[in-house]
C-alpha atoms as a PDB file:
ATOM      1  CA  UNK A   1      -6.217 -17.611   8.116  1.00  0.00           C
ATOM      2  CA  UNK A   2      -3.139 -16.896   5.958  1.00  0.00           C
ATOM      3  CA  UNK A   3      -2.045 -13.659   5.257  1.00  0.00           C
ATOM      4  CA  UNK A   4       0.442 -11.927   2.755  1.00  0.00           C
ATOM      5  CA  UNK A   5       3.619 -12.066   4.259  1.00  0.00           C
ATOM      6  CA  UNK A   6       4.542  -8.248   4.651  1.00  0.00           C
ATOM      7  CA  UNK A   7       7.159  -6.888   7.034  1.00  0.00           C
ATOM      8  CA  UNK A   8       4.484  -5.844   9.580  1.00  0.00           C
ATOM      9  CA  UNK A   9       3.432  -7.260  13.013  1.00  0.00           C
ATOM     10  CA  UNK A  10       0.212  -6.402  12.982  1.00  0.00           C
ATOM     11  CA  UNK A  11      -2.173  -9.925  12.369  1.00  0.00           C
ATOM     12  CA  UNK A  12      -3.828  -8.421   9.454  1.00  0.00           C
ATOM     13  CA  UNK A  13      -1.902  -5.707   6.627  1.00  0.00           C
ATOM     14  CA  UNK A  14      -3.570  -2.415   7.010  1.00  0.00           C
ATOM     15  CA  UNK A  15      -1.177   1.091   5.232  1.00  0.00           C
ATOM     16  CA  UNK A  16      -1.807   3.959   6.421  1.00  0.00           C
ATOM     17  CA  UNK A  17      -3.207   6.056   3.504  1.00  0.00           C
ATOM     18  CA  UNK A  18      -1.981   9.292   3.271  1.00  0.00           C
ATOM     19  CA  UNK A  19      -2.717  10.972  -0.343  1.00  0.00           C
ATOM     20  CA  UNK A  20      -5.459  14.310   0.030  1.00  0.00           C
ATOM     21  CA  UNK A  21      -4.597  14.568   3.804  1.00  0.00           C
ATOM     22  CA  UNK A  22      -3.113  18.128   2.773  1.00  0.00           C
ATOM     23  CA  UNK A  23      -2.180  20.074   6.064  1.00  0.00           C
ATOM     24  CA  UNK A  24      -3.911  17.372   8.427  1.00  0.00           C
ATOM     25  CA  UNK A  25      -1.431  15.176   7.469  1.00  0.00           C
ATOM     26  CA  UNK A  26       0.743  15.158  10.042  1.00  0.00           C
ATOM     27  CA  UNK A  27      -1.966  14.792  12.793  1.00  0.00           C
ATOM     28  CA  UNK A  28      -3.584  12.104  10.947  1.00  0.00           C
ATOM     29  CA  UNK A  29      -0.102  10.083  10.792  1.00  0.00           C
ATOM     30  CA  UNK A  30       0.349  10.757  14.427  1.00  0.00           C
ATOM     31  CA  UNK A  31      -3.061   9.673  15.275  1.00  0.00           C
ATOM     32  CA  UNK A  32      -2.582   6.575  12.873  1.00  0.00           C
ATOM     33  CA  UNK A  33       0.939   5.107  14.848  1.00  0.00           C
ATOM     34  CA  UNK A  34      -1.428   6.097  17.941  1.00  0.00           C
ATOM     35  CA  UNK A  35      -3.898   3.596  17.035  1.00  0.00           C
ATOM     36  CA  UNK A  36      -1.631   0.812  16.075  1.00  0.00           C
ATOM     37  CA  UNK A  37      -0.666   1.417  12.309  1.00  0.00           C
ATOM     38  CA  UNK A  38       3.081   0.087  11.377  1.00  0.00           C
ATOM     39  CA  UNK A  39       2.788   1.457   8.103  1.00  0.00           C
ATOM     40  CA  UNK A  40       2.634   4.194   5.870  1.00  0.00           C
ATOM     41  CA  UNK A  41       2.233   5.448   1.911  1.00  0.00           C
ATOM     42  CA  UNK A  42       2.903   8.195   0.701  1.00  0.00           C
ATOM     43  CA  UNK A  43       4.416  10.036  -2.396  1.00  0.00           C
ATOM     44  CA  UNK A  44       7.131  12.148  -3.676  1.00  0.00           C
ATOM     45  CA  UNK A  45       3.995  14.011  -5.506  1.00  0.00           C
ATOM     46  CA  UNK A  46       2.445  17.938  -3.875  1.00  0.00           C
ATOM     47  CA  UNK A  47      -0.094  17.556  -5.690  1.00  0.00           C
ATOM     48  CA  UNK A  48      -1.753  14.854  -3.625  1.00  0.00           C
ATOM     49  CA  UNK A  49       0.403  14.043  -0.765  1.00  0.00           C
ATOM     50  CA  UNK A  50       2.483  16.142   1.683  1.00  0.00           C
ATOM     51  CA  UNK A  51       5.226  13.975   2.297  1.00  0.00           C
ATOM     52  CA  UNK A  52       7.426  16.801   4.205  1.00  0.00           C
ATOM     53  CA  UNK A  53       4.503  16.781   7.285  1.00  0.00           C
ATOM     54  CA  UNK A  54       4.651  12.575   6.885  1.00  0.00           C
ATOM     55  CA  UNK A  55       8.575  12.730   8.023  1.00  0.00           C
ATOM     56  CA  UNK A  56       7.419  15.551  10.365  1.00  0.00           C
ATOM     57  CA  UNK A  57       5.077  13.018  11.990  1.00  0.00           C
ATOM     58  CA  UNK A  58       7.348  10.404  12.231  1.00  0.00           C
ATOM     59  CA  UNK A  59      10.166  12.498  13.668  1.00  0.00           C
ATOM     60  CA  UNK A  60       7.999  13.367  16.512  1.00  0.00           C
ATOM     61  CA  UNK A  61       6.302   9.977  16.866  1.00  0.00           C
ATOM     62  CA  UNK A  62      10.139   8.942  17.228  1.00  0.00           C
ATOM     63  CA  UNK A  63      11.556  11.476  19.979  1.00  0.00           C
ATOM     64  CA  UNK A  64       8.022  11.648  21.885  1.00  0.00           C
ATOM     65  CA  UNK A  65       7.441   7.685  22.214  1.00  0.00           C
ATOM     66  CA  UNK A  66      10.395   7.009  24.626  1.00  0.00           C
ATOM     67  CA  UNK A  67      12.072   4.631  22.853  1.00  0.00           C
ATOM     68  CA  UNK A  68       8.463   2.247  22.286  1.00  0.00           C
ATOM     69  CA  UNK A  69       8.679   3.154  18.740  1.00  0.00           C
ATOM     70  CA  UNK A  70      11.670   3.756  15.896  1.00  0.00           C
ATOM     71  CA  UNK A  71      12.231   4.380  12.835  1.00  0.00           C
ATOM     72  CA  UNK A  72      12.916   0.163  12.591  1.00  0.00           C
ATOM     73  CA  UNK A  73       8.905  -0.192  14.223  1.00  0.00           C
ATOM     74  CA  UNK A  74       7.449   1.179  10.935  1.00  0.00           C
ATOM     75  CA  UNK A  75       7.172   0.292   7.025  1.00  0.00           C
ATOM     76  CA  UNK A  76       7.510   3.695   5.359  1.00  0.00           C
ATOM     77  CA  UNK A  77       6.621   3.686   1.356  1.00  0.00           C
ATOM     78  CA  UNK A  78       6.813   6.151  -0.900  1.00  0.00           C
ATOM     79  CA  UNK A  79       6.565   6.888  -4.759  1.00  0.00           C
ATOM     80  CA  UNK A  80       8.581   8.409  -7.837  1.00  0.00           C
ATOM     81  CA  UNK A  81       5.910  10.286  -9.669  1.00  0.00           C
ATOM     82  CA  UNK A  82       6.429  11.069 -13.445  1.00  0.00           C
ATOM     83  CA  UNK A  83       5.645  14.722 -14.674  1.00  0.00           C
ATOM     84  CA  UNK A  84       2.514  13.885 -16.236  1.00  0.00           C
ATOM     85  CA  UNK A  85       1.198  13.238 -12.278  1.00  0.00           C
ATOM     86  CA  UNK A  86       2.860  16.328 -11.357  1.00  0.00           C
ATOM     87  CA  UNK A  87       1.665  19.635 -10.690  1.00  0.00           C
ATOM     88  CA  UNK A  88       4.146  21.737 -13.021  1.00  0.00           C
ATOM     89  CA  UNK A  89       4.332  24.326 -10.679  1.00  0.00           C
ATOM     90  CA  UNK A  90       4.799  22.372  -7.715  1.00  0.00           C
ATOM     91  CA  UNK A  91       6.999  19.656  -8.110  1.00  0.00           C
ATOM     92  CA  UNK A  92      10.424  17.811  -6.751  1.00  0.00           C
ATOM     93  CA  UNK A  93      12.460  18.028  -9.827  1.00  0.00           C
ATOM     94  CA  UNK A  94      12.502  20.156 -13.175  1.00  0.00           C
ATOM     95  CA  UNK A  95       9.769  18.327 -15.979  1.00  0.00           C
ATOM     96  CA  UNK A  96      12.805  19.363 -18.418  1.00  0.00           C
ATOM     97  CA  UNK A  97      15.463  17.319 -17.223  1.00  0.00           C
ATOM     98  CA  UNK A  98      16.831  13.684 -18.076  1.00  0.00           C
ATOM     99  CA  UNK A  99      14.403  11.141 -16.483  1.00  0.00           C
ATOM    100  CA  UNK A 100      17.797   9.830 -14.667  1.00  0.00           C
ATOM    101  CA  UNK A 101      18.263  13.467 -13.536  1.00  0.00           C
ATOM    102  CA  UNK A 102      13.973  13.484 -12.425  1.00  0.00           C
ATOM    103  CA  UNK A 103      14.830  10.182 -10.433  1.00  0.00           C
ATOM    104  CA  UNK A 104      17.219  11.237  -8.356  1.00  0.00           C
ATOM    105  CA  UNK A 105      16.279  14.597  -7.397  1.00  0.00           C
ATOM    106  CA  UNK A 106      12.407  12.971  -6.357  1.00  0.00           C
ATOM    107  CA  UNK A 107      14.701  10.405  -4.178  1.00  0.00           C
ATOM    108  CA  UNK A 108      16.532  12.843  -2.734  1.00  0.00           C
ATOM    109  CA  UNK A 109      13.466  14.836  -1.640  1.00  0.00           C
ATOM    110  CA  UNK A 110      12.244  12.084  -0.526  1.00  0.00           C
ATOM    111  CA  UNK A 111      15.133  11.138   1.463  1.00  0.00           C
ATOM    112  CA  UNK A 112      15.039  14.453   2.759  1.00  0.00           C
ATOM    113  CA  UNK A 113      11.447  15.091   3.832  1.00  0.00           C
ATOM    114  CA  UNK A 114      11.490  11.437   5.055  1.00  0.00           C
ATOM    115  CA  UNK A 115      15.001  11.931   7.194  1.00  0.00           C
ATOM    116  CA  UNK A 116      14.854  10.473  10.710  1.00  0.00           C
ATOM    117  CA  UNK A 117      15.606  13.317  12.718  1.00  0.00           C
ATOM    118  CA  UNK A 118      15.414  16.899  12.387  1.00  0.00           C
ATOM    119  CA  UNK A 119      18.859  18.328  11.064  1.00  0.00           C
ATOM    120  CA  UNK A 120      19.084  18.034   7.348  1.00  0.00           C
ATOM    121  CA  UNK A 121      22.464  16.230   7.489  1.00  0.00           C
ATOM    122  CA  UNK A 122      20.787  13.149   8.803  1.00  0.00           C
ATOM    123  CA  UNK A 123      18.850  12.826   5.278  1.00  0.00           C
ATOM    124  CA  UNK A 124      22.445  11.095   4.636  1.00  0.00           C
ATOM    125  CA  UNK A 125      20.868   8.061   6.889  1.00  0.00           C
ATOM    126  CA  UNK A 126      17.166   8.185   5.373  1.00  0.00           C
ATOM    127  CA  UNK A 127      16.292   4.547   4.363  1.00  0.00           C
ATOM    128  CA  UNK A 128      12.827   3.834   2.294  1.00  0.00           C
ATOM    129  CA  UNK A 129      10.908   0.202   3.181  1.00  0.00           C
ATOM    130  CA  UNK A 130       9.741   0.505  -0.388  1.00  0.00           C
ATOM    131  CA  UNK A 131       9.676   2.818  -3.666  1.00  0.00           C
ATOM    132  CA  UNK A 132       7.392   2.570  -6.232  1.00  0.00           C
ATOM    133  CA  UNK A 133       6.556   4.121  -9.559  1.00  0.00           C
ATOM    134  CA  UNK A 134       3.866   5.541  -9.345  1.00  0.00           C
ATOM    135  CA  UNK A 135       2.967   4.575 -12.946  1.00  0.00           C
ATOM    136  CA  UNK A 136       4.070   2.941 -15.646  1.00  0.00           C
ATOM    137  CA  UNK A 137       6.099   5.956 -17.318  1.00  0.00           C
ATOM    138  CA  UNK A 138       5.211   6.489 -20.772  1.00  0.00           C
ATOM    139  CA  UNK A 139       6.940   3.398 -22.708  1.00  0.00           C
ATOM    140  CA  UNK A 140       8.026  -0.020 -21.534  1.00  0.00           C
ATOM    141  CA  UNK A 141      11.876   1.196 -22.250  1.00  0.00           C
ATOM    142  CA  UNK A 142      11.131   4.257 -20.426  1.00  0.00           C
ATOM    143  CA  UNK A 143       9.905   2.461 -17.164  1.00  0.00           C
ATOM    144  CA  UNK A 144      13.209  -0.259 -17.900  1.00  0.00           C
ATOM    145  CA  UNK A 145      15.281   2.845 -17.406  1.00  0.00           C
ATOM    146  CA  UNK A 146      14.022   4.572 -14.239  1.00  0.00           C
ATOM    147  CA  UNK A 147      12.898   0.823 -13.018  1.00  0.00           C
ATOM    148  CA  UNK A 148      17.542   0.457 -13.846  1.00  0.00           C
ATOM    149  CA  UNK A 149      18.020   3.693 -11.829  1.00  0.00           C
ATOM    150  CA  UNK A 150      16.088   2.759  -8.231  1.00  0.00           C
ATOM    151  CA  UNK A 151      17.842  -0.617  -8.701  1.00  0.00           C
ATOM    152  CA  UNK A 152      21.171   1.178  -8.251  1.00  0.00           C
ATOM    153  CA  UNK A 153      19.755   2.248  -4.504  1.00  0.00           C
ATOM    154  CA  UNK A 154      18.799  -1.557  -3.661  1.00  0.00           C
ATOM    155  CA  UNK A 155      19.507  -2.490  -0.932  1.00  0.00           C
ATOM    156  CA  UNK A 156      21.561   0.405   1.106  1.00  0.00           C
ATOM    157  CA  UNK A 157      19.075   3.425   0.652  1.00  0.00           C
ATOM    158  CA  UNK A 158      15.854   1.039  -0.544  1.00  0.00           C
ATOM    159  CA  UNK A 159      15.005  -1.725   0.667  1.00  0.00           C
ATOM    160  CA  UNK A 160      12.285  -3.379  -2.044  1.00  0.00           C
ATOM    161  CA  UNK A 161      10.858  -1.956  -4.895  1.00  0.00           C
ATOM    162  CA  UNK A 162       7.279  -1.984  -6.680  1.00  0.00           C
ATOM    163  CA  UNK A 163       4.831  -0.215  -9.254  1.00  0.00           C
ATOM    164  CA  UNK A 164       1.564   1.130  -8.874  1.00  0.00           C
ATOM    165  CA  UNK A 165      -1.096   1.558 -11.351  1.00  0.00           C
ATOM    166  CA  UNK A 166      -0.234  -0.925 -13.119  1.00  0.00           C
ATOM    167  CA  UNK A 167      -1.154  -3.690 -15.882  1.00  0.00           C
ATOM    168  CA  UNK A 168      -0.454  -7.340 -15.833  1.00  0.00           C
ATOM    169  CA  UNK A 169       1.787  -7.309 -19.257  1.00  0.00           C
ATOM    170  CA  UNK A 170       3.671  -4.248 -17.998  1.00  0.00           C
ATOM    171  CA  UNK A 171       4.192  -5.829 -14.675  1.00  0.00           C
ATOM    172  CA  UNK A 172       5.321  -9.210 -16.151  1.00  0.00           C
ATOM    173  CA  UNK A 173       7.803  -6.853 -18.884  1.00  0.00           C
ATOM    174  CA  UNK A 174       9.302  -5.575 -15.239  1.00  0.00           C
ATOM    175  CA  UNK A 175       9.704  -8.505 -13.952  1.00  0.00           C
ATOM    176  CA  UNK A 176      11.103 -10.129 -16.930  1.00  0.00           C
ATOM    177  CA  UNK A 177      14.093  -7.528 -17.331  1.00  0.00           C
ATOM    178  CA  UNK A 178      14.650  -6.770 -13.774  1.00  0.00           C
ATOM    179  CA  UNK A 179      17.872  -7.385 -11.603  1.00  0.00           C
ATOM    180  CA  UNK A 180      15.812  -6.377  -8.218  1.00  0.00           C
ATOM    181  CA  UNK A 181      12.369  -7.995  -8.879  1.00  0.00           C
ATOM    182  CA  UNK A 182       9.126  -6.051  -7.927  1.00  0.00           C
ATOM    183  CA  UNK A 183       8.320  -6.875  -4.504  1.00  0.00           C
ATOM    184  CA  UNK A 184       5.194  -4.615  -4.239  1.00  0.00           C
ATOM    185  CA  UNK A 185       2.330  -4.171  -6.797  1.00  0.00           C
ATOM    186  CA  UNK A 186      -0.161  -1.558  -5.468  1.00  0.00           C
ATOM    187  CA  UNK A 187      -3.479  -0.815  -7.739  1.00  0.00           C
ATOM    188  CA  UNK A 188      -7.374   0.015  -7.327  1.00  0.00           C
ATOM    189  CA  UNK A 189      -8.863  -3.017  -6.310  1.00  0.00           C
ATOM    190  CA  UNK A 190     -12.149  -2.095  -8.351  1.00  0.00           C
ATOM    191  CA  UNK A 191     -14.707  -3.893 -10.964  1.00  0.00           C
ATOM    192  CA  UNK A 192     -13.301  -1.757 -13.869  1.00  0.00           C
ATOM    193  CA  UNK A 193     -10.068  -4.046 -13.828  1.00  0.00           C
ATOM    194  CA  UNK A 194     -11.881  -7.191 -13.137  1.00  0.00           C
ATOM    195  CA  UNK A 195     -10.202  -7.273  -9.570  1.00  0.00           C
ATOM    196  CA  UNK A 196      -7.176  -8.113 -11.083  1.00  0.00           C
ATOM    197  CA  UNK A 197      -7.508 -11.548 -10.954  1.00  0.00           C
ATOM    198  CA  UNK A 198      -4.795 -12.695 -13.046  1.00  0.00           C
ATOM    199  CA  UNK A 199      -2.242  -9.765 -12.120  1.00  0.00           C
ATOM    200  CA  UNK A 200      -3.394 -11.039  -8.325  1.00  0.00           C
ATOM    201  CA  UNK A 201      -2.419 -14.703  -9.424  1.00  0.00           C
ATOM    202  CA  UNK A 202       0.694 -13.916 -10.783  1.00  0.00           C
ATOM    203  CA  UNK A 203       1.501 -11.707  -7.746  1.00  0.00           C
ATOM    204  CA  UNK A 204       0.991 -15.081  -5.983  1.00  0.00           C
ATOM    205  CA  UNK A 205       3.649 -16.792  -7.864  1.00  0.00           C
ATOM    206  CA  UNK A 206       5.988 -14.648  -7.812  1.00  0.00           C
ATOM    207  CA  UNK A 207       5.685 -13.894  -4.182  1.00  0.00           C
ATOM    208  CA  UNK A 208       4.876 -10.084  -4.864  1.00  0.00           C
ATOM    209  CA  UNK A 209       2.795  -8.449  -2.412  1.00  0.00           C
ATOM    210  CA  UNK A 210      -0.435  -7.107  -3.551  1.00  0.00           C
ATOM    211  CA  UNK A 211      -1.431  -3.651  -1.944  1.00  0.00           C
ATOM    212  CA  UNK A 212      -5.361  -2.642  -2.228  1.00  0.00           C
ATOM    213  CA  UNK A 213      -6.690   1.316  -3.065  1.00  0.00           C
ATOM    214  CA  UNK A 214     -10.296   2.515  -3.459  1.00  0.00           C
ATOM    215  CA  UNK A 215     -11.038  -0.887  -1.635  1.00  0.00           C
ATOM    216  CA  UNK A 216     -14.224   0.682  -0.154  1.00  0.00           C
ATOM    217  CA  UNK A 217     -14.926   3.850  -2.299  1.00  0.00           C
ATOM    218  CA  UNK A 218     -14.837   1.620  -5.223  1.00  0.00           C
ATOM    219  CA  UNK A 219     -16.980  -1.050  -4.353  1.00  0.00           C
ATOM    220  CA  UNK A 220     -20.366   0.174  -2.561  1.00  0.00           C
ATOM    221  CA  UNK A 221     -22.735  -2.145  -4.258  1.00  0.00           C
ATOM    222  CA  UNK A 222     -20.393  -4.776  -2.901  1.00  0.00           C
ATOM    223  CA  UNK A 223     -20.006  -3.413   0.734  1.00  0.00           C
ATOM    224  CA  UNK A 224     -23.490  -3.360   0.946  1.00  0.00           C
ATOM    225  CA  UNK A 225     -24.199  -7.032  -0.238  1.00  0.00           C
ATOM    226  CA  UNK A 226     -25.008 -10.132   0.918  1.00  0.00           C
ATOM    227  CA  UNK A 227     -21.666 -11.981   1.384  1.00  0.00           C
ATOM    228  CA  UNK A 228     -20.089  -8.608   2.642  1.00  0.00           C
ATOM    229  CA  UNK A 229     -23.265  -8.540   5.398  1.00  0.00           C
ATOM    230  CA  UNK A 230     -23.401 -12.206   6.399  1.00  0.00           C
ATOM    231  CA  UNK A 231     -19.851 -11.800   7.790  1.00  0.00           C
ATOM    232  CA  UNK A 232     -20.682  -8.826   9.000  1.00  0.00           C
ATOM    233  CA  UNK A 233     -23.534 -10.143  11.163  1.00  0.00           C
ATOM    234  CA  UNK A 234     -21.549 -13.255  12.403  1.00  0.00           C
ATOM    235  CA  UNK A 235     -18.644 -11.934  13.298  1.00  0.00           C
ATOM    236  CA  UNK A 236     -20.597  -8.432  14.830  1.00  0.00           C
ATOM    237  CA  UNK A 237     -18.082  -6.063  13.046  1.00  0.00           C
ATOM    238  CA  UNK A 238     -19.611  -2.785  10.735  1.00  0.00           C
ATOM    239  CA  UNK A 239     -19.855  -3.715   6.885  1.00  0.00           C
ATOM    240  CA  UNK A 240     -16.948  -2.100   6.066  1.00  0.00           C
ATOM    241  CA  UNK A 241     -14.613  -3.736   8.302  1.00  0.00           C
ATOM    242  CA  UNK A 242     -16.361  -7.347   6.890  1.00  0.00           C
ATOM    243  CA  UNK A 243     -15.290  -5.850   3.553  1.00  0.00           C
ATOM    244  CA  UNK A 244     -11.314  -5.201   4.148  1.00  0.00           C
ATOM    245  CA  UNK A 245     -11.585  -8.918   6.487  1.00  0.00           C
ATOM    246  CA  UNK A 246     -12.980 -10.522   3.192  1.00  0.00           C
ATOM    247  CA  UNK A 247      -9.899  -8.586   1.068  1.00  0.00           C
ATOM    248  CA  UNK A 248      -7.183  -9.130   3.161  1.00  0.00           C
ATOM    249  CA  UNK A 249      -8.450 -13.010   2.917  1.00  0.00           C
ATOM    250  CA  UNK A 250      -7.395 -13.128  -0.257  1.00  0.00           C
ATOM    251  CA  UNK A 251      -3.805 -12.752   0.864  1.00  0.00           C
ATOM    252  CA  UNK A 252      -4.283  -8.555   0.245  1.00  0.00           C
ATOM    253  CA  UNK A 253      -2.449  -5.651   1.975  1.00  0.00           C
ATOM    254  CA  UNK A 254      -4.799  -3.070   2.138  1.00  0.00           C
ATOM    255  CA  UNK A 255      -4.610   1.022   2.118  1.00  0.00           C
ATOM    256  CA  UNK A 256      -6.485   2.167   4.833  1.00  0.00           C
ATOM    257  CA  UNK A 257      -6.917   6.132   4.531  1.00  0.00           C
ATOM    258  CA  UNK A 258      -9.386   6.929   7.533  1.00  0.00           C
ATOM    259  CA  UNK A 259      -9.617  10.398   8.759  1.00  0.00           C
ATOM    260  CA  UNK A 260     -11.260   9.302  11.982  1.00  0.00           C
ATOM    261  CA  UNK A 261      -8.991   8.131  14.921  1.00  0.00           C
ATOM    262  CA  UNK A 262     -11.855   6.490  16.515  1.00  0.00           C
ATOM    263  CA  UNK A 263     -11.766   4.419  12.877  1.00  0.00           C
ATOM    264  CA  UNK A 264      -8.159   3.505  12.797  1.00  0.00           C
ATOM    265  CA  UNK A 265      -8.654   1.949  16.151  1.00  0.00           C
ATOM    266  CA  UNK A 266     -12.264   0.200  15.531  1.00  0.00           C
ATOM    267  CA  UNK A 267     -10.623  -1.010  11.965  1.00  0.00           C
ATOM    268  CA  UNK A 268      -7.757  -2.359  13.422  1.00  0.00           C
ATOM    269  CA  UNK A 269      -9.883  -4.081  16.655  1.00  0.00           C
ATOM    270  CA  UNK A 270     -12.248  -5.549  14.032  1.00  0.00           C
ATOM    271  CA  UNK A 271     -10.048  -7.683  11.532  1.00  0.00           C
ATOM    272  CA  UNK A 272      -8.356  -8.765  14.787  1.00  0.00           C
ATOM    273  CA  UNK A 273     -11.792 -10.049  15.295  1.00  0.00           C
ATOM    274  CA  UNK A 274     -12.471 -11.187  11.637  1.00  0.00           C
ATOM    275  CA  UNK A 275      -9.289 -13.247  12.029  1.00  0.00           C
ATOM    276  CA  UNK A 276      -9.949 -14.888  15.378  1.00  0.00           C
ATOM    277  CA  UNK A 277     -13.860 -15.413  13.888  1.00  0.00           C
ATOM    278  CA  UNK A 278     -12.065 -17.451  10.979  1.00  0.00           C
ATOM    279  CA  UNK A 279      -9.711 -19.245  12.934  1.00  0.00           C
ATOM    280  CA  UNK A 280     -12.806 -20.640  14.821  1.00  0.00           C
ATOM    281  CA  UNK A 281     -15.083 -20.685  12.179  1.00  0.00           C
ATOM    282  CA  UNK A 282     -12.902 -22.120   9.510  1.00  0.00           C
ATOM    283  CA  UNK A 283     -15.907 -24.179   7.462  1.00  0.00           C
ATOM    284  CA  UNK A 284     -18.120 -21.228   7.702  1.00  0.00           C
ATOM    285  CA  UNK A 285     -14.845 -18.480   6.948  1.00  0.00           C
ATOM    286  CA  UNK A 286     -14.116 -20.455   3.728  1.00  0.00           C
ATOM    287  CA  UNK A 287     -17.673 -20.683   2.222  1.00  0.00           C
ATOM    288  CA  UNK A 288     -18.145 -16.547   2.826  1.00  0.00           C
ATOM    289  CA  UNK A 289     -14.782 -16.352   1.261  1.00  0.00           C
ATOM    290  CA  UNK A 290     -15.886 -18.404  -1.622  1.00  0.00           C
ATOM    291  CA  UNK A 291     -18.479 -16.260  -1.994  1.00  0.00           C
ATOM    292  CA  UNK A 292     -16.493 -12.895  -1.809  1.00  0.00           C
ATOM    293  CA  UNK A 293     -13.971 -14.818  -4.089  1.00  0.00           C
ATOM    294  CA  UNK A 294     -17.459 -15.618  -6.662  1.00  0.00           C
ATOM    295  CA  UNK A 295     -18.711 -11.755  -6.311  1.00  0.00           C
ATOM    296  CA  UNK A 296     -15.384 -10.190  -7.957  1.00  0.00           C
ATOM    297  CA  UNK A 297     -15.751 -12.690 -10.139  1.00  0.00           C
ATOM    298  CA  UNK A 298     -12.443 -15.109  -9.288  1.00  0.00           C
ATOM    299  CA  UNK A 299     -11.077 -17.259 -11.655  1.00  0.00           C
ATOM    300  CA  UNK A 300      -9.933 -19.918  -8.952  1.00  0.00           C
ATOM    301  CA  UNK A 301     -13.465 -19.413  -6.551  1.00  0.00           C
ATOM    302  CA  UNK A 302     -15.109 -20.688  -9.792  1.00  0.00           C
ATOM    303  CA  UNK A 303     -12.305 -24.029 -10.729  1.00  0.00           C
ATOM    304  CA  UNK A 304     -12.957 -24.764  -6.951  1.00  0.00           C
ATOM    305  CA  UNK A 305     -16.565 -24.835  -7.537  1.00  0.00           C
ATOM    306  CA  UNK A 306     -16.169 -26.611 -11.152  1.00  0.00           C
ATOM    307  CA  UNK A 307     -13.437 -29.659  -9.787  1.00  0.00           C
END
């Protein structure tokens, strides 16, 4: 059962969520590596995310693990966030000054609150798997420019970039004018955008990885349907795992957010299980698929069907 090829070792792509953890968010991080998580999201953005207690996680998951886990052992994202996401009164940079001004004072915050170890000086070695905008900002020469900006950290302080939020024109305007191409799109995977079927495909092509939010909070008729339950009942997972199993099948990395440790483990146990159900099963694995694929309405489910 293929997967999108992401720079994680785990058999199926799970990202630790971290947006609304507020002050439990540097237990829930710990708890997440705990369970098996490789990576984490977060955000240069107070208003949702605390991204100070996310490098205050990972500092301690580094010095308490013994050496089992490093700053190299885990895929650490993180987002520019334009003032109109921003809590005026709480925010990395001043909403006044020149956007190339905004962008690097939000990266160096970042850099900061994201250091590897505890004394400020060694912000000077901080190194991001991926920035993203969090948006589009608000005109296509607008995003050019601050898309022109994070280019100029490629590939020393940043290793990949990507946009969230984000529309398949928009995306394709990016990738059109870019030096360093997106490598990571990252939207609601939800029936209000059609699934993002095309913006998916085109993600294909061009070899971007597609990253899942709201995968289960936006899709409860779905969860609890009949394609979502059949796996489900023959593999002998919970509804929900069935759900990201069925996602992830469609070569999706997937934002996992849990707030229960007992969860991070049990999700991470059951795709193992999805997977090694498919690679079994593969017959039965691709008709459920086809049916997930014919629920959120995919183009290529139906040409399958049609040729």
């Amino acid at each position: 059962m293929a997967t999108t090829p992401l720079t994680l070792r785990q058999p199926f792509t799970f990202i630790y969520g971290t947006a609304w953890k507020k002050s439990s968010t540097k237990r829930l991080v710990k708890e997440a590596i705990s369970a098996g998580f490789v990576a984490v999201d977060t955000a240069a953005q107070p208003k949702r995310y605390r991204e100070e207690l996310v490098g205050e996680a990972l500092r301690e998951v580094y010095s308490e693990s013994g050496g089992r886990v490093g700053r190299e052992d885990v895929f650490l994202q993180t987002k520019f966030t334009s003032p109109q996401g921003q809590d005026q009164s709480n925010m990395p940079y001043l909403a006044s000054s020149p956007l190339q001004t905004q962008l690097h004072n939000s990266l160096a915050s970042s850099f900061h609150n994201l250091r590897p170890l505890a004394s400020p000086s060694s912000s000077n070695e901080t190194y991001i798997d991926c920035l993203l905008l969090h948006s589009p900002l608000q005109t296509p020469s607008a995003t050019l420019s601050a898309w022109k900006v994070l280019e100029s950290y490629v590939p020393t302080r940043i290793r990949t970039l990507g946009i969230s939020n984000v529309s398949l024109p928009i995306l394709k305007e990016v990738y059109d004018h870019a030096s360093t191409k997106p490598a990571v799109v990252q939207n609601r995977f939800y029936a209000a955008t059609g699934y993002d079927v095309p913006l998916r495909a085109f993600c294909r092509e061009k070899g971007i990885v597609y990253e899942s939010f709201w995968t289960l909070t936006g899709n409860p008729g779905i969860v609890g349907g009949k394609v979502v339950g059949e796996l489900a009942e023959k593999v002998g997972v919970e509804r929900e795992v069935a759900m990201y199993g069925l996602v992830m099948g469609l070569g999706v990395a997937v934002l996992n957010g849990t707030t229960n440790s007992e969860r991070m483990r049990g999700d991470l146990e059951g795709v193992g299980k999805v997977e090694e159900w498919a690679g079994r099963n593969g017959g039965e694995w691709e008709k459920i698929l086809g049916g997930f694929k014919e629920t959120i309405g995919n183009m290529e489910a139906q040409e399958e069907i049609t040729h």
